[in-house]
Protein backbone atom coordinates (compact mmCIF):
# COMPACT_ATOMS: atom_id res chain seq x y z
CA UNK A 1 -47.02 54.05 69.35
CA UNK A 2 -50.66 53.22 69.69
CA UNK A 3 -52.66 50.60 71.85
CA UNK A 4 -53.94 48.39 68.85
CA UNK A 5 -50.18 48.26 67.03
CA UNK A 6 -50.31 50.97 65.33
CA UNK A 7 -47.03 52.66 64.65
CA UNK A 8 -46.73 56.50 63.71
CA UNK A 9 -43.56 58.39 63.89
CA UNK A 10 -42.08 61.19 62.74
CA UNK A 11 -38.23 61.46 59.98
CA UNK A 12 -36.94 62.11 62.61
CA UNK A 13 -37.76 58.89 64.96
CA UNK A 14 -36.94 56.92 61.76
CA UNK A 15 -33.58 58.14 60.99
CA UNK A 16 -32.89 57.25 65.01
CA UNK A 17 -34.20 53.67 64.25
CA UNK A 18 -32.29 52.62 61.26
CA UNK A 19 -29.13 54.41 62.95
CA UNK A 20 -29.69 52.05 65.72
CA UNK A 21 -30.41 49.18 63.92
CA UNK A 22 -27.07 49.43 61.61
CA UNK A 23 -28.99 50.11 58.80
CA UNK A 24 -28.71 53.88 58.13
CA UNK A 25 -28.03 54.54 54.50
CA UNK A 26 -25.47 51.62 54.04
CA UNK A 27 -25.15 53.38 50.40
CA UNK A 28 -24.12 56.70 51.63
CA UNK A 29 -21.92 54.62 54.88
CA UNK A 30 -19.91 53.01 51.58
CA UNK A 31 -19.66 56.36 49.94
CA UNK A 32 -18.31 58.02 53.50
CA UNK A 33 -15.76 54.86 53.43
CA UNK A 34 -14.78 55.05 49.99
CA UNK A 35 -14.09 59.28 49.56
CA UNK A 36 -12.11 58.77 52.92
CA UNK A 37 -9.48 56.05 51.90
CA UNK A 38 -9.75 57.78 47.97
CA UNK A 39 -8.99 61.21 49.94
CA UNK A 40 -5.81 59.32 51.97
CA UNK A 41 -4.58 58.07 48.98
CA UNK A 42 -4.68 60.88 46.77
CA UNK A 43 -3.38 63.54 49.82
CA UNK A 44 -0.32 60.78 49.76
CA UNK A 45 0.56 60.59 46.20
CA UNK A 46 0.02 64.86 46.05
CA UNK A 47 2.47 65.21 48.43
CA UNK A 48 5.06 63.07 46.67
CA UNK A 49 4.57 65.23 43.79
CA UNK A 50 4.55 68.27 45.70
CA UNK A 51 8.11 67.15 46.71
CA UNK A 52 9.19 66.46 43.71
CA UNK A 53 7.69 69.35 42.16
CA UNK A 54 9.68 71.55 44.48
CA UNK A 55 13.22 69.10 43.86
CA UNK A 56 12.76 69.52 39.73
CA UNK A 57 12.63 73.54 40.65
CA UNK A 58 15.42 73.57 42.85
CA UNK A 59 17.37 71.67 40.64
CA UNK A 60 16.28 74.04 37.65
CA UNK A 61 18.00 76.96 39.48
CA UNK A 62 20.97 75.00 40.14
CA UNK A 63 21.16 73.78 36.34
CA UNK A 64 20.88 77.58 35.00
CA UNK A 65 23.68 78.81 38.30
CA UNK A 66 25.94 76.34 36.59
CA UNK A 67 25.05 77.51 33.25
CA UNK A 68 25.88 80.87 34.12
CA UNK A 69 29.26 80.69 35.90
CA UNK A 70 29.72 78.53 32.34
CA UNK A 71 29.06 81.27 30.47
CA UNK A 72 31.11 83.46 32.62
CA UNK A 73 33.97 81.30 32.39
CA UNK A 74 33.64 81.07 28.29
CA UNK A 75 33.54 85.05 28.62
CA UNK A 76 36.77 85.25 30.07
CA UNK A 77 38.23 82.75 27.26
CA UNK A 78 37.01 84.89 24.70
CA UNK A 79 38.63 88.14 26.53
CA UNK A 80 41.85 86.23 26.84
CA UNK A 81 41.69 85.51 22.73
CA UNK A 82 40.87 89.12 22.34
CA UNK A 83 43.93 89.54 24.37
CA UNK A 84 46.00 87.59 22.08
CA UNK A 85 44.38 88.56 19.10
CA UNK A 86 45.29 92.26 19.78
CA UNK A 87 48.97 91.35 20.97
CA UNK A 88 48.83 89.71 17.24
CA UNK A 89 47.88 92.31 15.48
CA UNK A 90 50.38 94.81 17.40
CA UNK A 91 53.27 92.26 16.55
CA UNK A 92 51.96 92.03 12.68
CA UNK A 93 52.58 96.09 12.82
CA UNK A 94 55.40 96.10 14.38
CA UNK A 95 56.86 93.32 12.11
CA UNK A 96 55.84 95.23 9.21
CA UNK A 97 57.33 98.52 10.48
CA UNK A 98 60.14 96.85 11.82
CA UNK A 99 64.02 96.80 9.97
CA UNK A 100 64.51 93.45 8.40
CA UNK A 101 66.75 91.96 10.85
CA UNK A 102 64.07 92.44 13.58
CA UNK A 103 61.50 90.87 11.31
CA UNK A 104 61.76 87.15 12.10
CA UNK A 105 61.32 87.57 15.96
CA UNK A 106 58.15 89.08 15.83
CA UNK A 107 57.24 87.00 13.32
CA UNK A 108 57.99 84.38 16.09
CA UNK A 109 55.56 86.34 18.57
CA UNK A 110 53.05 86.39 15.63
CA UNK A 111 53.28 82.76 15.13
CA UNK A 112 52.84 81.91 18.98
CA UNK A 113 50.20 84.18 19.33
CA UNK A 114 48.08 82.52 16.50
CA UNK A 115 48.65 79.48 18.38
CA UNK A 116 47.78 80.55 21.67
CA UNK A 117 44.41 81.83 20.18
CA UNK A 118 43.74 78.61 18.80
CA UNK A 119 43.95 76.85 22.13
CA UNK A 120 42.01 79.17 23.89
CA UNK A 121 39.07 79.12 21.27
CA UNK A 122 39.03 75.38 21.60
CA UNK A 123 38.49 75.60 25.07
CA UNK A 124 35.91 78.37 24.81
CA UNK A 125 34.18 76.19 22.54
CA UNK A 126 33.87 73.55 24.71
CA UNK A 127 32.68 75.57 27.73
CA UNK A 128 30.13 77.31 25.55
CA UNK A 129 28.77 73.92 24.91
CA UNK A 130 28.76 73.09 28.77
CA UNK A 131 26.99 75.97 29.43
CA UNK A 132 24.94 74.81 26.92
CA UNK A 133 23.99 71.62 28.04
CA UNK A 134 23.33 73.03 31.58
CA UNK A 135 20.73 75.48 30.68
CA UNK A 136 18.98 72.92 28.42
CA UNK A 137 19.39 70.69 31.61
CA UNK A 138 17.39 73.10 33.23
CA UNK A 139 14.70 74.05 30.99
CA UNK A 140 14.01 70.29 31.08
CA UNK A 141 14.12 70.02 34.82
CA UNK A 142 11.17 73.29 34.49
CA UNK A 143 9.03 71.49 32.24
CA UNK A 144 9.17 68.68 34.17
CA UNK A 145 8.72 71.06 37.50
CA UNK A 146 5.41 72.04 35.48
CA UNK A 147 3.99 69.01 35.02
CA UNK A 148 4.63 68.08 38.71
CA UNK A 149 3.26 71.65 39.79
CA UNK A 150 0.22 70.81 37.72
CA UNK A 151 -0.56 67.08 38.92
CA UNK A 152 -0.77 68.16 42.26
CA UNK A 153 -2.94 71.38 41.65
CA UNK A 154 -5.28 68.67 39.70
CA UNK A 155 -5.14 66.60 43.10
CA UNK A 156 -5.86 69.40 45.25
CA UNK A 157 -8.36 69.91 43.46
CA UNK A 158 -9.63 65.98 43.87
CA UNK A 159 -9.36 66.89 47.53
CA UNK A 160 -11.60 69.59 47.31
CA UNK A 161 -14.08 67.76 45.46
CA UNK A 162 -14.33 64.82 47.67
CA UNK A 163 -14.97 66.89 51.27
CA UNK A 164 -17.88 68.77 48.15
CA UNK A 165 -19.11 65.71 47.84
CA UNK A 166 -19.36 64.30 51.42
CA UNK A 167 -21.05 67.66 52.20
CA UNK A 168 -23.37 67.61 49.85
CA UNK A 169 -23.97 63.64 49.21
CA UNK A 170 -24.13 64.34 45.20
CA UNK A 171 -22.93 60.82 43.38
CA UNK A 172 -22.05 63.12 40.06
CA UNK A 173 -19.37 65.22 42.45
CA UNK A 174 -17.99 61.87 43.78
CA UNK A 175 -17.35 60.85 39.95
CA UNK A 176 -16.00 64.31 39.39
CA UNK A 177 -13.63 63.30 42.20
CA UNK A 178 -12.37 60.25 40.80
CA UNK A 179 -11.72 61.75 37.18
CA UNK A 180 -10.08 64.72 38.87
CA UNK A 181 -7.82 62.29 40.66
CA UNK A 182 -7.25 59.93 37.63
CA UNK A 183 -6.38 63.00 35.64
CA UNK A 184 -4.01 63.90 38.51
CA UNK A 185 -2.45 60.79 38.56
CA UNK A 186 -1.77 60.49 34.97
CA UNK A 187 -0.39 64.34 34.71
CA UNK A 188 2.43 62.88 37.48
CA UNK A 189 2.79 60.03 35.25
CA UNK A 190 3.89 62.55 32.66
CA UNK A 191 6.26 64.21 34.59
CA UNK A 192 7.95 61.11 36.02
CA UNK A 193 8.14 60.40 32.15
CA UNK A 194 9.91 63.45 31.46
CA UNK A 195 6.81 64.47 28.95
């Protein structure tokens, strides 16, 4: 400062005055503010998704283990008809080669059999169609891990964007920040929809 009033300082000496006076860059203050509590919020919702991203996997992989011991089972059904359907056939022979006075027991046998078989394919039916309704179980719960997996790669990438845009005080990044979150948000939204 000068001896007749006159004030000359340097950026510098300025920046130091309005910092002390409260009045540094209220604009980019607010901006500081609002990336920090949008950054909170969006780290809190990612991580909710992240969970339940990795809970719609896990339970994918449990859906297709039950699918599979399913299938398993509905394998051994069909052996055991194969089973009977072979005894059948060797009973039809031997009824066939048989005198006539042996002829009615294994037609007996042949008759059981045939029975038997029926049973058994009803019940390998019906765990065919549990096994079934487990894997499509768990090509749901994959989609739906997808959609999670992608909402919060969409967030992260909010994140990422927001400490950009702090660094580098650009207004368009800060917008690019909010979209990337919306879009975020609204890819959850689809997977808590089941879409």
């Amino acid at each position: 400062m000068s001896d007749n009033g006159f004030h000359v300082h340097g950026p510098h000496d300025h920046e130091l005055e309005h910092a002390q006076a409260g009045s540094h860059d209220a604009d980019h203050g607010g901006m500081i503010n609002q990336i920090a509590l949008f950054t909170a919020i969006i780290a809190t919702v990612g991580a909710i998704f992240g969970y339940m991203g990795g809970a719609t996997q896990a339970n994918a992989g449990l859906y297709k283990n039950n699918a599979a011991i399913k299938k398993t089972e509905a394998s051994n059904q069909w052996n055991f008809f194969q089973a009977k359907s072979t005894k059948q056939s060797l009973a039809e022979l031997a009824r066939d080669l048989a005198p006539e006075d042996k002829k009615a027991s294994y037609q007996a046998k042949i008759d059981r059999y045939e029975k038997e078989k029926n049973d058994i394919k009803l019940v390998a039916d019906k765990i065919e169609l549990d096994a079934t309704h487990w894997d499509q179980q768990s090509d749901e719960q994959m989609h739906q891990h997808h959609r999670w997996a992608q909402s919060t790669t969409v967030l992260q990438i909010c994140i990422a964007l927001a400490a950009i845009s702090l660094l580098t005080k650009k207004r368009w990044l800060e917008y690019a920040m909010f979209g990337a979150g919306a879009v975020g948000v609204i890819v959850g939204a689809l997977a808590a929809l089941h879409i």
